[in-house]
Protein backbone atom coordinates (compact mmCIF):
# COMPACT_ATOMS: atom_id res chain seq x y z
CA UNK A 1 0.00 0.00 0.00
CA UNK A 2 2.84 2.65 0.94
CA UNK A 3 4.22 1.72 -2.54
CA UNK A 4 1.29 2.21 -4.24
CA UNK A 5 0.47 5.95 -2.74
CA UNK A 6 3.85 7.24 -3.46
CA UNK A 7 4.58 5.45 -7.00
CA UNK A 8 3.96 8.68 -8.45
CA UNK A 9 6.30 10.61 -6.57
CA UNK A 10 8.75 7.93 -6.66
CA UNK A 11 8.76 8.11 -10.39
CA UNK A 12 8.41 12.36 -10.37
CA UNK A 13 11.79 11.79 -7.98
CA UNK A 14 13.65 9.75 -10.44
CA UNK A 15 12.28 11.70 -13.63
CA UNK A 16 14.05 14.60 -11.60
CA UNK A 17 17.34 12.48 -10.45
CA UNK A 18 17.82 11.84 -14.67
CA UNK A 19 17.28 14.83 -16.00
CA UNK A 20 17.68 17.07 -13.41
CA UNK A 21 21.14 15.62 -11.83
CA UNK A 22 24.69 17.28 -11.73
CA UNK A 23 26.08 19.20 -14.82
CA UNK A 24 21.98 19.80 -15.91
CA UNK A 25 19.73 22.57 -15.47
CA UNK A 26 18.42 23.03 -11.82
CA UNK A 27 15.17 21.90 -10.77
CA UNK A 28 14.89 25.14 -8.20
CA UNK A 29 14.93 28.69 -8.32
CA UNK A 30 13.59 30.13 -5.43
CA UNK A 31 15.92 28.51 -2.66
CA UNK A 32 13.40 26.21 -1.77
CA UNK A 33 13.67 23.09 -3.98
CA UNK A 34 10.49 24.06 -5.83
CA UNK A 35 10.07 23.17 -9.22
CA UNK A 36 10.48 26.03 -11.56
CA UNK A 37 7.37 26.70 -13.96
CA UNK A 38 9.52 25.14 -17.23
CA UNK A 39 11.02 22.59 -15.07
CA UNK A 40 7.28 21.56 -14.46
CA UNK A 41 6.01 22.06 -18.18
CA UNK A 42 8.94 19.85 -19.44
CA UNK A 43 8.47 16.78 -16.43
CA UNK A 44 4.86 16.69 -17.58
CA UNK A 45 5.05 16.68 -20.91
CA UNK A 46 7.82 13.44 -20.41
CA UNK A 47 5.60 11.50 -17.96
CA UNK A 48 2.48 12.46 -19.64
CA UNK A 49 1.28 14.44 -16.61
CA UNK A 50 -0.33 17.55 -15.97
CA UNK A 51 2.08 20.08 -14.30
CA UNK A 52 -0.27 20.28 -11.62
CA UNK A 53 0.10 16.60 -10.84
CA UNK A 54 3.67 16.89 -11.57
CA UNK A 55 4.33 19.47 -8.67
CA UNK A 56 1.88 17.80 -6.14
CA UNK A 57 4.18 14.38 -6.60
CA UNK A 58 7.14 16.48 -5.95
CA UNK A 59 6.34 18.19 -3.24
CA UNK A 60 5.29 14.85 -1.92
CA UNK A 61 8.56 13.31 -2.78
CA UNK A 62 9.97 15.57 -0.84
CA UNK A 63 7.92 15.48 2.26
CA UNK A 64 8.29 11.69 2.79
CA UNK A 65 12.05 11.68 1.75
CA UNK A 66 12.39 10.80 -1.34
CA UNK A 67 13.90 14.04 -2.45
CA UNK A 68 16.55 15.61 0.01
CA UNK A 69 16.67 19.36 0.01
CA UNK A 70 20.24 20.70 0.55
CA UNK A 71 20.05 24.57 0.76
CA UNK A 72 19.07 26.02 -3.02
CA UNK A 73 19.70 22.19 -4.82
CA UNK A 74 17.70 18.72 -3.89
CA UNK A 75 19.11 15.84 -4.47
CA UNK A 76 17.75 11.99 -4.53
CA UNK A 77 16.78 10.86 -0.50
CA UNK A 78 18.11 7.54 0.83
CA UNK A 79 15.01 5.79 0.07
CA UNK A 80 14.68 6.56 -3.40
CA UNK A 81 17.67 4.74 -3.58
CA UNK A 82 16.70 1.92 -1.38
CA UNK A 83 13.13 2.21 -2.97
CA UNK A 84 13.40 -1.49 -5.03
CA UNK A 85 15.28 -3.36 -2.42
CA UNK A 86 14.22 -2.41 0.81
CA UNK A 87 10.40 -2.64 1.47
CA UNK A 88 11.26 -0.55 5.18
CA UNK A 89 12.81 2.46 3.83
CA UNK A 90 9.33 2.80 1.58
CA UNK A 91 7.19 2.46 4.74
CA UNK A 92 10.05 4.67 6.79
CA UNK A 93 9.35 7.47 3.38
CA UNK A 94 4.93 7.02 3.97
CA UNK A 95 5.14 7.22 7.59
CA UNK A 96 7.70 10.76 7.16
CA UNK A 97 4.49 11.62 4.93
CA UNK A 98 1.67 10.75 7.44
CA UNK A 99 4.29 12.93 10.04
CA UNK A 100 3.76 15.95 7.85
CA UNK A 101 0.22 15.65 6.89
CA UNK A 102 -0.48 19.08 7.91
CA UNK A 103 1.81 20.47 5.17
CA UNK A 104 0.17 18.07 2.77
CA UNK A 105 -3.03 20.66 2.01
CA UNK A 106 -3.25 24.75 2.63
CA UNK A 107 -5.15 25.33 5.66
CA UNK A 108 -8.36 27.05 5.09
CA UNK A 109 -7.99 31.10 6.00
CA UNK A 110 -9.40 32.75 8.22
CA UNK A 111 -7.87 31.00 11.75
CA UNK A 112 -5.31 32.25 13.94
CA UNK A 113 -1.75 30.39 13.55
CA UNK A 114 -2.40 29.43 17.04
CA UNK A 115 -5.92 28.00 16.63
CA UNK A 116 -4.41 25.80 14.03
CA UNK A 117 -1.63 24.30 16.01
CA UNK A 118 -3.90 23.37 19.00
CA UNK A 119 -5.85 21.37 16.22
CA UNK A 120 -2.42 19.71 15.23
CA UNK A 121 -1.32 18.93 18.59
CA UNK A 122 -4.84 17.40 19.21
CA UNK A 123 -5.20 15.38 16.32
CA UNK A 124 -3.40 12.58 17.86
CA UNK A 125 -5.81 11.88 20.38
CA UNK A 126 -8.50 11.50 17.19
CA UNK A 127 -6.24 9.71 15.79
CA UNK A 128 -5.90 7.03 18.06
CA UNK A 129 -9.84 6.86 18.89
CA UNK A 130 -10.46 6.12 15.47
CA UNK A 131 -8.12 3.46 15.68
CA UNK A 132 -9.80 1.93 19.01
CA UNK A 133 -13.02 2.52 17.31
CA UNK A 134 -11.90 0.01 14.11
CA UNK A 135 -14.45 1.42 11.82
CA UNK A 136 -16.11 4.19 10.35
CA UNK A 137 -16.75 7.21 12.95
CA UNK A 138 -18.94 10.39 12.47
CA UNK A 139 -17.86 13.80 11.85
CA UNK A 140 -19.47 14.90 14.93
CA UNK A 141 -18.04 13.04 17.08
CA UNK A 142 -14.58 13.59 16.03
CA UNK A 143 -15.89 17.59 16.68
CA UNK A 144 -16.95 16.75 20.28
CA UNK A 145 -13.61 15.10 20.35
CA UNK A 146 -11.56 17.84 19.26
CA UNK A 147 -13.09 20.82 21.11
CA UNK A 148 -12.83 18.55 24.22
CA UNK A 149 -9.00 17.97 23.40
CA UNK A 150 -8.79 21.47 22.82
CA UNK A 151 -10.24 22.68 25.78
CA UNK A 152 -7.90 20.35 27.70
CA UNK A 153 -4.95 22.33 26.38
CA UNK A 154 -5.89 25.05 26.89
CA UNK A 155 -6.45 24.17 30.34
CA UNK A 156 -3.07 22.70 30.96
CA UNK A 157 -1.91 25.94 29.51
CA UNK A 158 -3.77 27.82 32.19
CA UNK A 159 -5.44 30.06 30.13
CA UNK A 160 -8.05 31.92 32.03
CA UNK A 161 -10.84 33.29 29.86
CA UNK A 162 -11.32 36.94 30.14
CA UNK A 163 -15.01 38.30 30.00
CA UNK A 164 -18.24 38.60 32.55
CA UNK A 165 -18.20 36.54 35.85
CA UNK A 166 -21.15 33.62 35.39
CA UNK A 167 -24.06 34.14 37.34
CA UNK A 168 -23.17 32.36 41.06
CA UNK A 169 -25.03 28.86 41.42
CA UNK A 170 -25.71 27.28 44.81
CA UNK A 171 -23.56 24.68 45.77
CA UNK A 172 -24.61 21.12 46.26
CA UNK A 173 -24.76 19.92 49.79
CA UNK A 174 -22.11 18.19 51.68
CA UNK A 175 -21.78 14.82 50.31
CA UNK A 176 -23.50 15.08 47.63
CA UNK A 177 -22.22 14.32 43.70
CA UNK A 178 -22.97 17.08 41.07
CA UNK A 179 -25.61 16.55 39.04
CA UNK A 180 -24.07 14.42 35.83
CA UNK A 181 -27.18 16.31 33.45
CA UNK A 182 -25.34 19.52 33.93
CA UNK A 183 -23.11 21.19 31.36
CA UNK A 184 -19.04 20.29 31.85
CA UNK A 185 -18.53 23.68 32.26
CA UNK A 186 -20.57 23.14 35.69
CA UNK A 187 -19.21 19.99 37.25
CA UNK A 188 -15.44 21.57 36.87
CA UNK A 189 -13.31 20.65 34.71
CA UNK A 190 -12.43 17.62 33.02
CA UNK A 191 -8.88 15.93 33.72
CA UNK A 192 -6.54 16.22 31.13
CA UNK A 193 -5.39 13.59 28.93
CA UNK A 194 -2.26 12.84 26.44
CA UNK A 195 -2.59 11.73 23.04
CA UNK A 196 0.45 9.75 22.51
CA UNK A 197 1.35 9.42 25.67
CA UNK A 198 1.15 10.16 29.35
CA UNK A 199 -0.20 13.04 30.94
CA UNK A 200 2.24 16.11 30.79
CA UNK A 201 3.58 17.48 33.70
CA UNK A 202 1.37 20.18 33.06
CA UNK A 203 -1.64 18.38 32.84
CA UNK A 204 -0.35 16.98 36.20
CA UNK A 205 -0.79 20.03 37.52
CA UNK A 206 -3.51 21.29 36.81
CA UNK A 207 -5.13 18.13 38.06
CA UNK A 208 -3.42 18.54 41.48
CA UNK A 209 -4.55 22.03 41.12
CA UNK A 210 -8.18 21.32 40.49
CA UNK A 211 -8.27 18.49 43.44
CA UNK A 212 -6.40 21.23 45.91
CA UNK A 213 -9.16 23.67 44.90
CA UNK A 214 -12.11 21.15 45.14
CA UNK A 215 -10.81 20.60 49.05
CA UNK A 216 -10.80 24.16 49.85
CA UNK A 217 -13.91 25.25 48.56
CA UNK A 218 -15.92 22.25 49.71
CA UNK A 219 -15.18 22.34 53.51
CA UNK A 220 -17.13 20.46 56.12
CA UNK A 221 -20.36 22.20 56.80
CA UNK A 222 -21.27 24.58 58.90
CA UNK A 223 -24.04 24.89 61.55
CA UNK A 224 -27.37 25.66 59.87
CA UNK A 225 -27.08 28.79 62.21
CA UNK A 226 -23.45 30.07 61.54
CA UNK A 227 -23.97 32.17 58.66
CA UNK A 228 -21.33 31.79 55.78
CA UNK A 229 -19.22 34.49 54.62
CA UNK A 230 -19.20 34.50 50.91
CA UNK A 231 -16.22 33.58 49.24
CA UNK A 232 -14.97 36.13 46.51
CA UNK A 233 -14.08 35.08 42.98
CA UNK A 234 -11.48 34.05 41.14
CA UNK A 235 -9.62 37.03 39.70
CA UNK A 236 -9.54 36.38 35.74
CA UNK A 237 -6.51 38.05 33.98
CA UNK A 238 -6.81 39.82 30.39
CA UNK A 239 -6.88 37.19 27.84
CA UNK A 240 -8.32 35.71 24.35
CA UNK A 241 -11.58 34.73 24.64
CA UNK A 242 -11.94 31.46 25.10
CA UNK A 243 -15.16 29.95 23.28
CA UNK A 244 -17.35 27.07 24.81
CA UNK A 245 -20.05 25.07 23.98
CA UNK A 246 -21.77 25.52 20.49
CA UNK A 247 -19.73 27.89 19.20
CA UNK A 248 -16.51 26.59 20.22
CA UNK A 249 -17.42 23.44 18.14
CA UNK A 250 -18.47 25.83 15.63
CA UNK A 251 -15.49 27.50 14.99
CA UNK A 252 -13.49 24.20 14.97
CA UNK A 253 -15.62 22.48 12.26
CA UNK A 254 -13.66 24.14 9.77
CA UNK A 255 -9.98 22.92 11.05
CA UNK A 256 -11.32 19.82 11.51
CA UNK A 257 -12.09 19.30 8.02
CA UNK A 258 -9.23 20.54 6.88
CA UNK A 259 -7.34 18.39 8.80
CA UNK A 260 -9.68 15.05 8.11
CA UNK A 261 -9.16 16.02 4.09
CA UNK A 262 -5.03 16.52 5.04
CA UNK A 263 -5.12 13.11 6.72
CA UNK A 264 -6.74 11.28 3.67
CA UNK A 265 -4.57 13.14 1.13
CA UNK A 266 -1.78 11.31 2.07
CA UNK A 267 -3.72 7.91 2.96
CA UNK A 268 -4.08 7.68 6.48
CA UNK A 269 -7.97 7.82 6.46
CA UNK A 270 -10.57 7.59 4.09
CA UNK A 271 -13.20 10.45 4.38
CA UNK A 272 -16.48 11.29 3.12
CA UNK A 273 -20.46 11.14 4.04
CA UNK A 274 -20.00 12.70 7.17
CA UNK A 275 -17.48 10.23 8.50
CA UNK A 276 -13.90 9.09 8.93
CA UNK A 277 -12.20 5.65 8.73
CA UNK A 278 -8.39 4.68 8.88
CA UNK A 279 -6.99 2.60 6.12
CA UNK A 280 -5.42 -0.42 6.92
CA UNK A 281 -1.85 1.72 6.34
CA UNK A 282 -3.42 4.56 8.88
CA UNK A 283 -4.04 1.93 11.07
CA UNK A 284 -0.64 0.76 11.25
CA UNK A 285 0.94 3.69 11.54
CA UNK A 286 -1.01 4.90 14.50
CA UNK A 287 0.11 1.52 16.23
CA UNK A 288 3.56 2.66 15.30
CA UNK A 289 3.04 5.95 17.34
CA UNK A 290 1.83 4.41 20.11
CA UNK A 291 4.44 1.37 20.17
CA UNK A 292 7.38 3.91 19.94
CA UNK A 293 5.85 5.49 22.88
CA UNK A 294 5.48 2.49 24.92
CA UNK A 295 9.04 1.90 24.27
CA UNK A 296 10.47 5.18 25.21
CA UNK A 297 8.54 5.15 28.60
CA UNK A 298 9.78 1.67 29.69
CA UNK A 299 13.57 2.76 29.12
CA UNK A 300 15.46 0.42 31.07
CA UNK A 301 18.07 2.39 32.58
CA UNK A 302 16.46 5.79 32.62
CA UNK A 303 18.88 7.47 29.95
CA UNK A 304 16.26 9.07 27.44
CA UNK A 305 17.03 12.66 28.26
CA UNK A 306 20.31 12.32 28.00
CA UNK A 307 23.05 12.59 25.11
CA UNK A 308 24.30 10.28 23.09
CA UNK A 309 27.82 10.12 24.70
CA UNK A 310 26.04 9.79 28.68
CA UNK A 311 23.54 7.02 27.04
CA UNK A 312 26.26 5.20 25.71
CA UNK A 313 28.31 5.37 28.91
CA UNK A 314 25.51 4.47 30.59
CA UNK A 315 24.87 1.24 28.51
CA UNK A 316 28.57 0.16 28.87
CA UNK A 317 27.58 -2.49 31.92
CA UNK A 318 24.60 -3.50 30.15
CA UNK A 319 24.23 -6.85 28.99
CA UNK A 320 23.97 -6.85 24.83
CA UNK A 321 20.06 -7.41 24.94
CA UNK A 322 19.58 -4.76 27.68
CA UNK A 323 21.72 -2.21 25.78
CA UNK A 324 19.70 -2.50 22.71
CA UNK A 325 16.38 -2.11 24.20
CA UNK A 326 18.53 1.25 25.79
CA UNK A 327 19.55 2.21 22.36
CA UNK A 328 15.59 1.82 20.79
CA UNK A 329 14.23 3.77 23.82
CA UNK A 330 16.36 6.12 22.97
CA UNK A 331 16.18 6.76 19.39
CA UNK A 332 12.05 6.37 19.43
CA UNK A 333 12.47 9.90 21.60
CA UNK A 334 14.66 11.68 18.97
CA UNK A 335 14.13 12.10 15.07
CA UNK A 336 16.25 9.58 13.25
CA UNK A 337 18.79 12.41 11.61
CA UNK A 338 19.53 13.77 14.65
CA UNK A 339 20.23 11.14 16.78
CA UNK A 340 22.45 9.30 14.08
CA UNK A 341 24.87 12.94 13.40
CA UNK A 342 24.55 12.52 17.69
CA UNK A 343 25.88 8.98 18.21
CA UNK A 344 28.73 9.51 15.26
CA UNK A 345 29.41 12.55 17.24
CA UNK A 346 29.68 10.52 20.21
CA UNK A 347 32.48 8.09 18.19
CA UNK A 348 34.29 10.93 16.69
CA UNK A 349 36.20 11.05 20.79
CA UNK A 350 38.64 9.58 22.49
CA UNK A 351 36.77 6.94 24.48
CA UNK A 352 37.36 3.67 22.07
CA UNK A 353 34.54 1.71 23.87
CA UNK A 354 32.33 4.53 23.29
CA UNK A 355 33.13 4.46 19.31
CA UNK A 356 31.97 0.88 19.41
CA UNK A 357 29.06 1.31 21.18
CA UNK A 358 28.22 3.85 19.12
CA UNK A 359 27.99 1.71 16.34
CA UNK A 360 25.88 -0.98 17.98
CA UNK A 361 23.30 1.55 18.42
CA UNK A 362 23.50 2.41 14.86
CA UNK A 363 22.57 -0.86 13.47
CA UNK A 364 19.36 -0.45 15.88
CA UNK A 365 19.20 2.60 13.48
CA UNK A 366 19.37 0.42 10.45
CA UNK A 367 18.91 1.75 7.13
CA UNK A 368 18.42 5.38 7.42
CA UNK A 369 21.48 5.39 8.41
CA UNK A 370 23.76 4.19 5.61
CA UNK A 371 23.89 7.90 3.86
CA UNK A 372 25.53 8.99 7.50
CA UNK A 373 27.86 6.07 7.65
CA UNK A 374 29.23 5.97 4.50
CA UNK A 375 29.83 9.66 4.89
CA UNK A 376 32.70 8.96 7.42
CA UNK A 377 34.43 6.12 6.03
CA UNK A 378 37.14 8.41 4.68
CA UNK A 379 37.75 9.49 8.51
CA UNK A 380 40.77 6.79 9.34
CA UNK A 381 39.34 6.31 13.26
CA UNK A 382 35.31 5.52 11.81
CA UNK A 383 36.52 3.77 8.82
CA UNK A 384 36.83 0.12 10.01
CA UNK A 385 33.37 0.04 11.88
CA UNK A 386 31.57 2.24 9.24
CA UNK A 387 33.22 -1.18 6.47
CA UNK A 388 31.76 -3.94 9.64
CA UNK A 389 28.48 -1.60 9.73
CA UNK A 390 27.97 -1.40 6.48
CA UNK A 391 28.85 -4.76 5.32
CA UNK A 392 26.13 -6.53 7.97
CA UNK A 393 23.90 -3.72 6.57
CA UNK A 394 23.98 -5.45 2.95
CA UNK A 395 23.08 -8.80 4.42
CA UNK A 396 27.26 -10.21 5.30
CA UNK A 397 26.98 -12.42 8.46
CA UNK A 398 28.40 -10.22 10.92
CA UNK A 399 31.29 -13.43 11.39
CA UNK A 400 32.50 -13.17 7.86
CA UNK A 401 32.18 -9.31 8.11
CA UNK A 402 35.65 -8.72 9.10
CA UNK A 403 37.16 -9.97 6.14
CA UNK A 404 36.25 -6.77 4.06
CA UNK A 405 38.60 -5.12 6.28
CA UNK A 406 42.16 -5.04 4.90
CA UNK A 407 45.40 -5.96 7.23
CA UNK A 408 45.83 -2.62 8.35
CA UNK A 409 42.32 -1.50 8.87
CA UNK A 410 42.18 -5.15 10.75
CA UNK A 411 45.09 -4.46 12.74
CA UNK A 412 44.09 -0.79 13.57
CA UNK A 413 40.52 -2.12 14.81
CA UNK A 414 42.44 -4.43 17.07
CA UNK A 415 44.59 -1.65 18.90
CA UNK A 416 41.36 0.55 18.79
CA UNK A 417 39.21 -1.76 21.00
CA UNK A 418 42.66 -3.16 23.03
CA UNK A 419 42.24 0.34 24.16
CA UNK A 420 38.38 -0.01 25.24
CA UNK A 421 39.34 -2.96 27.15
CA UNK A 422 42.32 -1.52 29.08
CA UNK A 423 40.19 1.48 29.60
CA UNK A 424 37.16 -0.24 30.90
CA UNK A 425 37.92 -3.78 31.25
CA UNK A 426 40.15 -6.31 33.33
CA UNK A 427 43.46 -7.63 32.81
CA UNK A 428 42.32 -11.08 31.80
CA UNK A 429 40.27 -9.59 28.75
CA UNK A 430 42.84 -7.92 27.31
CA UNK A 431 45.16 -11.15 27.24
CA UNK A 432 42.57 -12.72 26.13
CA UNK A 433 42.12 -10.15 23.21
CA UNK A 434 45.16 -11.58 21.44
CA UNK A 435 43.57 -14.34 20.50
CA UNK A 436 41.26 -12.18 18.24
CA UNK A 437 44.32 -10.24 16.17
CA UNK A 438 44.30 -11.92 12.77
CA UNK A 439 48.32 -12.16 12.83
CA UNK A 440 49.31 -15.81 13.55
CA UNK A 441 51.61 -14.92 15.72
CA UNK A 442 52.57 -12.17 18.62
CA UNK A 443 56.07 -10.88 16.48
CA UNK A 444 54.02 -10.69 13.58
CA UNK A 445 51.11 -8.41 15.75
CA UNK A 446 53.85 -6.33 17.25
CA UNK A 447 54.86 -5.11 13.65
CA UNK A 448 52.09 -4.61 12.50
CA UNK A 449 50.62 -2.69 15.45
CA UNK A 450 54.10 -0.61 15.23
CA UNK A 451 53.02 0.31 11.63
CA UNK A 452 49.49 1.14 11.81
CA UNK A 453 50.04 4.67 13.70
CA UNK A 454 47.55 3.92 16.07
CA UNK A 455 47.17 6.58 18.71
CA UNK A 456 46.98 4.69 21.73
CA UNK A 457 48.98 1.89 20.51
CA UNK A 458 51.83 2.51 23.77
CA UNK A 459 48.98 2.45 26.24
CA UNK A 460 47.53 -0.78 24.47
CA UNK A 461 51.10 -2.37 24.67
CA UNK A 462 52.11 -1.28 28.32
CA UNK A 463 48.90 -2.28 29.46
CA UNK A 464 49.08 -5.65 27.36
CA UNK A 465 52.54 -6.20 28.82
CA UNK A 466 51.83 -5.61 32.54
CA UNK A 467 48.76 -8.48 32.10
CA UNK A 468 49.98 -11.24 30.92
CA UNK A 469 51.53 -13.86 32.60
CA UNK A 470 54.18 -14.94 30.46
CA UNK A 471 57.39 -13.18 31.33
CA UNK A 472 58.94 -13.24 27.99
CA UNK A 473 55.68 -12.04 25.91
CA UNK A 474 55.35 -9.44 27.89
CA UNK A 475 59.38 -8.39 27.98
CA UNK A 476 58.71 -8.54 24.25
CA UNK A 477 55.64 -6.52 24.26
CA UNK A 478 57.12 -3.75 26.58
CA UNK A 479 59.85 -3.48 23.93
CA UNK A 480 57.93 -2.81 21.31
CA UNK A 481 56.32 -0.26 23.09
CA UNK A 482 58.92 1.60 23.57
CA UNK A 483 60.36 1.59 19.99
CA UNK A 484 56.56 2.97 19.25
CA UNK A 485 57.55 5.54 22.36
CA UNK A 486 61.17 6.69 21.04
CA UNK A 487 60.54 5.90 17.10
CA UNK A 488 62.68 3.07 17.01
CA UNK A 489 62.30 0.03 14.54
């Protein structure tokens, strides 16, 4: 289905990627990676499409990925590439479309910027009820929906309305539960929920707030013959109007449809008579939302928040299962082009455990982030686990892996995580680390090591020499160290 709805941009992307690529007339003129008016003419006349279709494809091209804008130029998108081969990098490029439905159509006119976004930030939550509901659910409900989620925002954002004071009502007695007939507005307000996920810390507290409140204004009662002193009002601060009731759902109709027709343009719903229904592809991708949530809020070890280089150091003691549901929680927080330029950030430093870690976590990444790893593999300290990464990327078993690798490369991954073990580990692990050097024998290693340039290679050897237990290894070892130390051969 996801290669279905974006076959036409797909083939608008690679129209562009033939005729449009380096040495040829750009596609853009306005600094934006929009097509320019001949560009258009000429794409439709070649694909037999109108230019209006021929635009609308690109600028959905671009929105799911397939087309990469880099400042004035675009340029073909990852998945483009991967679009024959790799069935996840098409449903990665439909689900970056369903992210950015709201660009897909021009709102209507009219509505405040700000009135728009609370209807984006609340379209979740109708989102995911038309997923619970599995079928086809009316317009108006979705309203009463909406200006409920609405209303809830605006709430956590403690926005008083400004206007008349309502006319006081008596309270109910002591003990006694509000009538449910009357309006929300006069059984207090509702608590707030989240739409894909828990409540907010907000939310929180304006619950706490509203339960605080409810305890001070409903004291125990008084004798019939105390008379009460009446309480005075809340003071209500300059502010927009807030609308209620009829006319709040009113005013939201509009945005609503809008954002039902947004939805369906890029094939998360179907939409019509009065009523909405998620496509099977819809359905899936609100699962998606909610799964990726689920994930991030049951991080193992509580390192989320932080930055790549803290997660990773925080994942060092984790067993290899444990440390990979670390690295998913972590990633399902971030967007996936940010947290890969974080963790090869992260690798770029000193720590050599810290470089391999960071890798691990990047084949949790998988294949968006090939573009980013083959980017480095001309930087001498990334290049042997951007070949290991990218080799177990196009399907190598990860134990014949190594042997893309040439001696040196080989040799200079061998020093490089010598040094994460006599950093981090015990002495036993890095005598035991000789066994995995591909030289047959320790002489052999030792000029080779020398050769490779390695920057830590007269820690690696000192601390190889003090381990292991065979006096005359590790008189040999020392040596070479300190040829490496003076320059000596």
């Amino acid at each position: 289905m996801a290669r279905t709805r974006l076959a036409g941009a797909a083939r608008v992307a690679r129209w562009a990627d033939a005729a449009l690529g380096p040495g040829r007339a750009g596609a853009a003129g306005d600094g934006k990676a929009t097509l320019s008016a001949a560009t258009a003419e000429r794409a439709a006349a070649e694909l037999g499409l109108s230019a209006a279709q021929v635009r609308a494809e690109w600028d959905t091209a671009r929105l799911a990925g397939l087309v990469e804008v880099h400042g004035d130029n675009a340029r073909p998108g990852w998945r483009l590439r991967a679009w024959d081969r790799d069935d996840s990098a098409v449903l990665r490029g439909w689900v970056a479309l369903f992210d950015a439905w709201s660009l897909a159509c021009p709102e209507p006119e009219g509505h405040e910027a700000a009135a728009v976004a609370e209807v984006v930030s609340a379209m979740p939550q109708v989102l995911s009820f038309l997923q619970l509901s599995a079928g086809p659910v009316p317009e108006d409900q979705l309203l009463d929906l909406l200006h409920q989620r609405v209303t809830e925002l605006r709430t956590e954002r403690c926005e008083v309305p400004y206007g008349p004071e309502p006319a006081p009502r008596a309270a109910a007695p002591y003990g006694v539960e509000p009538d449910p007939a009357l309006p929300a507005s006069e059984r207090g307000p509702a608590l707030p929920t989240a739409a894909w996920g828990p409540a907010s810390p907000a939310a929180t507290a304006t619950t706490g707030t509203a339960q605080s409140a409810t305890a001070t204004t409903n004291p125990a009662p008084a004798p019939a013959d105390v008379p009460v002193a009446p309480r005075p009002g809340p003071v209500r601060e300059a502010g927009p109007v807030a609308e209620d009731g009829a006319a709040g759902r009113a005013s939201l109709a509009p945005l609503l449809d809008w954002a039902l027709r947004a939805l369906a343009s890029v094939g998360a719903l179907t939409y019509g008579d009065g009523q909405a229904t998620l496509t099977p592809l819809g359905n899936w991708a609100v699962w998606v939302k909610l799964e990726q949530i689920c994930v991030a809020a049951q991080s193992p070890a509580g390192n989320i928040e932080q930055a790549a280089e803290d997660m990773l150091r925080g994942c060092a003691q984790l067993r290899p299962n444990a440390a990979r549901a670390e690295y998913r929680a972590w990633l399902a927080a971030r967007p996936v082009g940010s947290a890969v330029t974080e963790l090869l950030g992260a690798a770029r430093g000193e720590d050599a455990l810290l470089r391999g870690l960071a890798f691990e976590a990047l084949r949790v990444v998988g294949a968006p982030a090939e573009p980013d790893v083959r980017s480095v593999l001309d930087e001498p300290a990334l290049r042997p686990y951007a070949l290991l990464w990218l080799a177990e990327h196009d399907g190598i078993d990860p134990e014949d892996a190594h042997e893309v690798l040439t001696r040196d490369e080989a040799t200079w991954l061998w020093v490089d995580t010598a040094a994460a073990v006599a950093d981090h580990g015990e002495a036993p692990m890095l005598v035991r680390h000789l066994e995995s050097a591909v030289q047959p024998t320790v002489p052999a290693l030792l000029d080779e090591v020398r050769a490779v340039g390695h920057p830590r290679t007269v820690q690696v050897l000192v601390a190889l020499a003090a381990a292991h237990p065979d006096p005359a290894l590790a008189k040999a070892v020392r040596r070479a160290a300190f040829q490496v130390h003076t320059g000596g051969s």
